[in-house]
Protein backbone atom coordinates (compact mmCIF):
# COMPACT_ATOMS: atom_id res chain seq x y z
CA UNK A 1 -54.04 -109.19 -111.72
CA UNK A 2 -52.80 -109.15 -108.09
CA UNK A 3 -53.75 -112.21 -106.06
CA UNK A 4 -55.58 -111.59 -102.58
CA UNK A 5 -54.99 -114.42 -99.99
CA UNK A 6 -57.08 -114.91 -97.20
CA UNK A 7 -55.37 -114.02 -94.26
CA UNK A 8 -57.31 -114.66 -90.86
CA UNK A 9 -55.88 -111.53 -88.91
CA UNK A 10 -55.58 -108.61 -89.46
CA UNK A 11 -51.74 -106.80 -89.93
CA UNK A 12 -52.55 -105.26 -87.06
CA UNK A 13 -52.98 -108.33 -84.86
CA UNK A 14 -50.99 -111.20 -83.34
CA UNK A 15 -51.12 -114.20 -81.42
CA UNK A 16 -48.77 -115.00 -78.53
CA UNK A 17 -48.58 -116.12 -74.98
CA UNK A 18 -50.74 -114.34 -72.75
CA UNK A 19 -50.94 -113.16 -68.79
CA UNK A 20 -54.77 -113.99 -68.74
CA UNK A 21 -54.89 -117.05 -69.94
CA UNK A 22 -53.18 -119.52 -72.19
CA UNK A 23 -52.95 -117.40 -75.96
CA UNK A 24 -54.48 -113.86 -76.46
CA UNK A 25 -54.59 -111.45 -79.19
CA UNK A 26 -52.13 -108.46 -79.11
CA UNK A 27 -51.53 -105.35 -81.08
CA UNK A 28 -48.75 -104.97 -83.31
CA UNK A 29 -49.00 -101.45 -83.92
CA UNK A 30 -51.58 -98.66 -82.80
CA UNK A 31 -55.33 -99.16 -83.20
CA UNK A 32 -57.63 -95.69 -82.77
CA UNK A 33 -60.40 -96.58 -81.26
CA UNK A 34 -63.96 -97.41 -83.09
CA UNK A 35 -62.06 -99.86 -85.42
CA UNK A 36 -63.60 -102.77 -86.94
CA UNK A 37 -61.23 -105.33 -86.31
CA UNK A 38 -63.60 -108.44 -88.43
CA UNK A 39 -65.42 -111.06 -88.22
CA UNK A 40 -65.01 -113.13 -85.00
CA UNK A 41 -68.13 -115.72 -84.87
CA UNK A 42 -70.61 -116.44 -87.55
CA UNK A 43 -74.21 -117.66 -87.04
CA UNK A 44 -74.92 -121.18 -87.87
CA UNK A 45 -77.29 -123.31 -85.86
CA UNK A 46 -75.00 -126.43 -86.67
CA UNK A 47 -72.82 -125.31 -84.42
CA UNK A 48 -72.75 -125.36 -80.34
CA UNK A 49 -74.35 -122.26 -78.93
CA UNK A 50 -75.14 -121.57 -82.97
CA UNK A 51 -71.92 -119.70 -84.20
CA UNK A 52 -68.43 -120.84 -85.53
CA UNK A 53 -65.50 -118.87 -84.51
CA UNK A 54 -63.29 -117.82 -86.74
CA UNK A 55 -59.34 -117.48 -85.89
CA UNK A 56 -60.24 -113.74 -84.72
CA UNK A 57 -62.72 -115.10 -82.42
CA UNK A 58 -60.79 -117.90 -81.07
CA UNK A 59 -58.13 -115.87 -79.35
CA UNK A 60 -58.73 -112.66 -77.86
CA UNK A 61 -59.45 -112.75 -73.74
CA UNK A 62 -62.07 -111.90 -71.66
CA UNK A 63 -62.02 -109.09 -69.68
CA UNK A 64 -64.19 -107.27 -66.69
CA UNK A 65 -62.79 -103.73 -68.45
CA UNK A 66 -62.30 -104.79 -72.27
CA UNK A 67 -61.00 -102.30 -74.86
CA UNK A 68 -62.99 -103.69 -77.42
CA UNK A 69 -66.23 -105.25 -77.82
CA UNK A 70 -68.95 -107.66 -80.41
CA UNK A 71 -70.87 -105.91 -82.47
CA UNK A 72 -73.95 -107.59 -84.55
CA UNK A 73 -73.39 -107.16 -88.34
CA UNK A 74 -76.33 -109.03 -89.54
CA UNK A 75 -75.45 -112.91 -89.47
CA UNK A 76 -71.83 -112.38 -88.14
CA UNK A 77 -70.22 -110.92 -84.91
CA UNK A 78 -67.67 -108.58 -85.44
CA UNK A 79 -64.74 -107.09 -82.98
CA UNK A 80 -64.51 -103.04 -82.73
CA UNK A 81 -62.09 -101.41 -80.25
CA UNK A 82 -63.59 -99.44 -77.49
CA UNK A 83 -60.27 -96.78 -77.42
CA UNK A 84 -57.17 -96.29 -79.09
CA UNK A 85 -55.41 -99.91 -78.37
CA UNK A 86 -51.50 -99.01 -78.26
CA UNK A 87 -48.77 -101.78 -80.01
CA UNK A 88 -47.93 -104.96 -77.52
CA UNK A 89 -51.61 -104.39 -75.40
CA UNK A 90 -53.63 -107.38 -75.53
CA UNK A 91 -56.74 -107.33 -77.42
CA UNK A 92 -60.12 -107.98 -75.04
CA UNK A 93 -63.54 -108.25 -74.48
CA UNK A 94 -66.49 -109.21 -72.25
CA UNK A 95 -67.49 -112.34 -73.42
CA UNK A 96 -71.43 -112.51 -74.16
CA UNK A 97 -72.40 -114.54 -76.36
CA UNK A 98 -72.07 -118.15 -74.35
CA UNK A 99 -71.37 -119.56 -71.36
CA UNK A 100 -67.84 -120.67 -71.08
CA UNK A 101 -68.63 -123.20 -67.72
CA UNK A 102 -70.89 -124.68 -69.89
């Protein structure tokens, strides 16, 4: 029996110094478009502004023109690119779901 380990990105993603600000999320190889990329926050009320982040969620940038976006899949938010994401772009998205001046 083959062991699964958890890994908290994808293959597809990586973490490295970004132009926006501090670290980002970036592509390691072609994404098409509509691709769930996981689970970036889950709903917990014991939390501030009631979600954890997980790794996923705790790296990618806002942008004014993301390519990809939160979706609601029940209890969890999940990232899904908005177009085909080419290798070495950096992943974004319009943050929503709290106020960062907070």
């Amino acid at each position: 029996m083959k062991r699964e380990y958890y890994k908290p990105l994808p293959k597809s993603l990586t973490i490295k110094k970004s132009n926006i600000e501090g670290l980002g999320l970036f592509a390691t190889e072609d994404i098409e478009a509509n691709t769930d990329l996981g689970i970036t926050h889950i709903r917990d009320e014991r939390f501030v502004d009631d979600y954890i982040r997980t790794p996923l969620g705790g790296f990618y940038n806002h942008s004014e023109e993301p390519n990809c976006e939160n979706i609601n899949v029940g209890s969890h938010l999940h990232l899904r690119t908005l177009k085909k994401i080419n290798a070495g772009d950096e992943i974004t998205a319009k943050y929503i779901l709290y106020n960062p001046t907070k």
